[in-house]
Protein backbone atom coordinates (compact mmCIF):
# COMPACT_ATOMS: atom_id res chain seq x y z
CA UNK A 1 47.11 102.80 69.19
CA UNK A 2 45.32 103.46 65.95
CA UNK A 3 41.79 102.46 65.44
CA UNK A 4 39.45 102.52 62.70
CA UNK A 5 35.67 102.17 62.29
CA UNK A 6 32.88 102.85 59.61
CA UNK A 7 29.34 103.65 60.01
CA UNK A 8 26.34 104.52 58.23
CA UNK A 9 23.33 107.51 58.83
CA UNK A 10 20.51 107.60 56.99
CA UNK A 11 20.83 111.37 55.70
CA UNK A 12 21.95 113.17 53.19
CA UNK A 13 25.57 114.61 53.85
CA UNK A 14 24.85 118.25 54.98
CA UNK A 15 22.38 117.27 57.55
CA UNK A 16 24.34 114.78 59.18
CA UNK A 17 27.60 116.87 59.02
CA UNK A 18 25.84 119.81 61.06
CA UNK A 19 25.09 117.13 63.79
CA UNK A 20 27.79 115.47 64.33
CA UNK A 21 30.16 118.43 64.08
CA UNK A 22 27.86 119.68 66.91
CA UNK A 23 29.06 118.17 70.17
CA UNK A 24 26.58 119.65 72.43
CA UNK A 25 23.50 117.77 70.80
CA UNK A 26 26.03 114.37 70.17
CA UNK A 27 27.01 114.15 73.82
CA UNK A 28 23.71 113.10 74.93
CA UNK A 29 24.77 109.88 72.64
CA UNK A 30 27.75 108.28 73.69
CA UNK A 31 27.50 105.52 76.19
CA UNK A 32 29.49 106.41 79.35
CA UNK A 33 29.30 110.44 78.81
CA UNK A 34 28.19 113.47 80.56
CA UNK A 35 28.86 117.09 78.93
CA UNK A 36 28.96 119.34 82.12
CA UNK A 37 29.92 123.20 80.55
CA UNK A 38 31.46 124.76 77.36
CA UNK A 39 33.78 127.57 77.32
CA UNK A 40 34.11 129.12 74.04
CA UNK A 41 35.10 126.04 71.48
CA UNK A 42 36.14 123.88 74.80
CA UNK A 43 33.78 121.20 76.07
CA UNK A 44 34.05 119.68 79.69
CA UNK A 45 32.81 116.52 80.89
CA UNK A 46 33.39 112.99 82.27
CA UNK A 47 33.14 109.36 81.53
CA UNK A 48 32.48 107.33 83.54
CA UNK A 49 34.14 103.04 83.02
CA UNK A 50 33.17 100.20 84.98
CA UNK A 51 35.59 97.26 84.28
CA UNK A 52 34.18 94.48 87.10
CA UNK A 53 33.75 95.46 90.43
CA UNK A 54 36.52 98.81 89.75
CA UNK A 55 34.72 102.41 87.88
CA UNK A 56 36.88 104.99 87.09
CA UNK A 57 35.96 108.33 85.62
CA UNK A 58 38.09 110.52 83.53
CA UNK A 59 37.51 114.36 83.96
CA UNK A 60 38.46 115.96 80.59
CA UNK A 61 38.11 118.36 77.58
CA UNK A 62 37.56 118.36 73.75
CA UNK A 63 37.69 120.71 71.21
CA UNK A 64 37.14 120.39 67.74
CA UNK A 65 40.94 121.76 66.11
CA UNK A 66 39.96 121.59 62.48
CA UNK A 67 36.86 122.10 60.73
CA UNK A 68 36.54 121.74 56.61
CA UNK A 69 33.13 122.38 55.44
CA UNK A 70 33.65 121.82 52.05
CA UNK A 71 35.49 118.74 52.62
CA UNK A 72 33.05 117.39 55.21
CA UNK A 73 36.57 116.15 57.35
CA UNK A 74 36.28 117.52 61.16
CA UNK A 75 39.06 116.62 63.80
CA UNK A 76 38.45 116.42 67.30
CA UNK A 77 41.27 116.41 70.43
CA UNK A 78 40.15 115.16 73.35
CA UNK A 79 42.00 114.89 76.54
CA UNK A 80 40.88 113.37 80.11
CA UNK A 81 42.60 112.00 83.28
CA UNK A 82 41.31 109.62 85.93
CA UNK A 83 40.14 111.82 89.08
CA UNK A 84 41.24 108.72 91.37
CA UNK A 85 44.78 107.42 90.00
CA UNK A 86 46.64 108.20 87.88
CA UNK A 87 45.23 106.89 84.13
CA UNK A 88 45.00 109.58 81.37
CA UNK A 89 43.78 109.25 78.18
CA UNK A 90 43.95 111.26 74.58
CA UNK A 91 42.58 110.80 71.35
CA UNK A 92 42.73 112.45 68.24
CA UNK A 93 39.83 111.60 66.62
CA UNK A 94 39.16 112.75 62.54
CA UNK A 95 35.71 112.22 60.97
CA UNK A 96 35.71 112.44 57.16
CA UNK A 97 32.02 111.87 55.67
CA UNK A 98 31.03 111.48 52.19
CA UNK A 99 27.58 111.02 50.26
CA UNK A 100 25.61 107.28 49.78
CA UNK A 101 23.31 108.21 47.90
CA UNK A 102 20.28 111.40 47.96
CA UNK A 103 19.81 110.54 51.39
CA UNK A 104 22.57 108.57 53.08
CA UNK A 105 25.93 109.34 54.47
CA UNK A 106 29.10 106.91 55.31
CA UNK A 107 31.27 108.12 57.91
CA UNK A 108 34.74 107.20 58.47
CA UNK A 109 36.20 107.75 61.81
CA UNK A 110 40.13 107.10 62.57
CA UNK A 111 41.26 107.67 66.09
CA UNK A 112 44.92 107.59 67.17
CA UNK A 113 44.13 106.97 70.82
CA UNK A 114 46.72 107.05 73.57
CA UNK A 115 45.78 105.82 77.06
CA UNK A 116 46.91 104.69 80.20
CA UNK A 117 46.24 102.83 84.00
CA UNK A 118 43.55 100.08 84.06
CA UNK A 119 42.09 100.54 81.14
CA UNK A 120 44.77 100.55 78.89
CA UNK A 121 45.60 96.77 80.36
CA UNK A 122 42.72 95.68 77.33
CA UNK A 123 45.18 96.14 75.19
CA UNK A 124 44.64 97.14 71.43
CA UNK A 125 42.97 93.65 70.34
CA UNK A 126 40.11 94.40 72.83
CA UNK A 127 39.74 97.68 73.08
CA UNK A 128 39.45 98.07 69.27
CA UNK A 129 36.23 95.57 69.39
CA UNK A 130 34.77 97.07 72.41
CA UNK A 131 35.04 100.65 70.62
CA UNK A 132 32.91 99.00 67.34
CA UNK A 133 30.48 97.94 69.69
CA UNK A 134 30.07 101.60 71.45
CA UNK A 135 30.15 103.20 68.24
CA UNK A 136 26.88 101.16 67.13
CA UNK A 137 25.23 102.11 69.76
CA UNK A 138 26.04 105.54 69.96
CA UNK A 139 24.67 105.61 65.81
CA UNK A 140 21.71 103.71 67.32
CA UNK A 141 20.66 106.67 69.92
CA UNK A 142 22.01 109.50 67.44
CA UNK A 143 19.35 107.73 64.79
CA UNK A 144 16.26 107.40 67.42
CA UNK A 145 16.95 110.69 70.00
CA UNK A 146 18.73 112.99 67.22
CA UNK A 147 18.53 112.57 63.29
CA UNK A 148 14.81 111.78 64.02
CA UNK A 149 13.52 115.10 65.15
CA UNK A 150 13.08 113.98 68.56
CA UNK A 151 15.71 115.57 70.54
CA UNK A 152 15.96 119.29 71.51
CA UNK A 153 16.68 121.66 69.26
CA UNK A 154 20.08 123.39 69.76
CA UNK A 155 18.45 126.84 70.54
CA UNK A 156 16.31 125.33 73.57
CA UNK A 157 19.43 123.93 75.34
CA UNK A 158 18.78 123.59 79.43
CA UNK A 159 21.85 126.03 79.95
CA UNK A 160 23.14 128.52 82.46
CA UNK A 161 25.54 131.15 81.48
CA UNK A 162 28.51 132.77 83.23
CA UNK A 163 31.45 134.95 82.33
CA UNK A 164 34.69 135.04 83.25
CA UNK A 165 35.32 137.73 84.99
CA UNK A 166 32.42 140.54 86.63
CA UNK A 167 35.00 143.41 85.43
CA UNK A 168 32.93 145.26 82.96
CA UNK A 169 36.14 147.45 81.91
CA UNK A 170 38.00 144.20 81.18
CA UNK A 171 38.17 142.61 77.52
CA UNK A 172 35.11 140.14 77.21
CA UNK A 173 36.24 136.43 77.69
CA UNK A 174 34.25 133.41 76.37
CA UNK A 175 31.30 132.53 78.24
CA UNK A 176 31.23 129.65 80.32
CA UNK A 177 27.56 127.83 79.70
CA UNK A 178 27.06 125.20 82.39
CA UNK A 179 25.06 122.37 80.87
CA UNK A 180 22.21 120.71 82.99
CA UNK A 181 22.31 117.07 81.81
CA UNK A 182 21.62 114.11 83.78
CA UNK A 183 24.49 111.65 85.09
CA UNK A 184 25.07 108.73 82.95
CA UNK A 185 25.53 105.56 83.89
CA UNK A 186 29.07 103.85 83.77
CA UNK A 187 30.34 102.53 80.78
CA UNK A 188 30.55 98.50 81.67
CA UNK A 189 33.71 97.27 79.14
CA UNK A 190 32.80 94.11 80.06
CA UNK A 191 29.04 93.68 78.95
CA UNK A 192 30.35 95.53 75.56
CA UNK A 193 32.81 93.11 75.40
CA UNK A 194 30.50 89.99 74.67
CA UNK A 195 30.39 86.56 75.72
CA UNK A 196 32.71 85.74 73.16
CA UNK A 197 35.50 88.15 74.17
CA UNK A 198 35.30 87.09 78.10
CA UNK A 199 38.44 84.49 77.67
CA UNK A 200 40.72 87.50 76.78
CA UNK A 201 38.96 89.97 79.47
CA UNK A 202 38.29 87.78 82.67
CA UNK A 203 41.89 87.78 83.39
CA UNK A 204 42.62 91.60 82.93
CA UNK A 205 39.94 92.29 85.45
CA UNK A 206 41.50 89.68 88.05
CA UNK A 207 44.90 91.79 87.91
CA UNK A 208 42.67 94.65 88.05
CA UNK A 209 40.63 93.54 90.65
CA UNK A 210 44.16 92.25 92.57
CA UNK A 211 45.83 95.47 92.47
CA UNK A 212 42.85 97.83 93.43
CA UNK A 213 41.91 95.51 96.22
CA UNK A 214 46.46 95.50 97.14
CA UNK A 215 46.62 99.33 97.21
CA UNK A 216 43.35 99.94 98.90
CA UNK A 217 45.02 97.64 101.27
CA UNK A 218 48.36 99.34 101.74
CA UNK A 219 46.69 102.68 102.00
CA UNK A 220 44.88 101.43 105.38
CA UNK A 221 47.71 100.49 106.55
């Protein structure tokens, strides 16, 4: 499924395209998330999605695959998989950001998103208006925690560094950095759904809730 959102950050265009092509600093921001390490250009984490009673966490990667400076466009591959079932989950995600004004930026993100198991039982319809809810209030907590000076600076990241391999005679790999940040809660799709979505939701989570609940069930037996 395609979907397509618009949002606003209140400076100018070469500030806010150094932070959000930095995914170490943004990870902090996005509801449900938890950056764990980086190798080289790869970034590891989880999220974590509570639909109900049922949370599932996807254990995943990104990388950012193509990066145009003058352009201000950045695109961003991210894949994850459920570490109980058998969901999985991709998105291409591109960011292209241009100028509003001396001291405003508008950024427009498309993501071609591909997903499957529980979650993807939302369908497009709801999942599209559940992601414009997430995405204002990851611009919320980028705006307080980031873009206003109050978050870390990137040089005095909590990090640990490893290599690869302890062969000094062997070529130099990329260094794994394992990132000491705090585990997030679960990202409830039902509270960002909103009251007024509940008549479409309520019955995806009974199925949900009816199948978990049937396998669980089965296994025991």
């Amino acid at each position: 499924m395609e979907l397509n959102h618009d949002f606003n950050v209140s400076v100018p265009i070469d500030e806010a395209w150094a932070v959000l092509t930095d995914l170490e600093r943004i990870a902090p921001c996005m509801p449900g998330a938890q950056l764990q390490e980086v190798e080289g250009e790869e970034y590891r984490g989880v999220v974590k999605v509570k639909v109900g009673p049922i949370t599932a966490q996807y254990r995943g990667a990104a990388r950012i695959v193509e990066l145009d400076t003058e352009a201000h466009r950045a695109v961003l591959r991210a894949e994850g998989r459920e570490t109980r079932g058998q969901g999985t989950a991709a998105a291409t995600v591109t960011a292209d950001l241009r100028s509003d004004g001396p001291a405003g930026t508008i950024v427009h993100i498309a993501t071609e998103l591909d997903i499957s198991g529980r979650v993807a039982q939302f369908g497009r319809g709801v999942l599209g208006e559940v992601s414009e809810k997430l995405l204002d209030q990851f611009v919320a907590e980028l705006e307080q925690s980031v873009l206003s000076g109050e978050g870390p600076a990137t040089a005095e990241r909590s990090a640990e560094a490893t290599t690869e391999s302890t062969d000094t005679d062997a070529p130099a790999g990329p260094v794994r950095r394992v990132i000491d940040a705090p585990e997030r809660p679960p990202l409830d799709l039902l509270e960002a759904a909103g009251g007024s979505m509940l008549r479409r939701v309520v019955p995806v989570v009974v199925v949900i809730v009816i199948v978990a609940l049937w396998r669980r069930r089965r296994r025991r037996q």
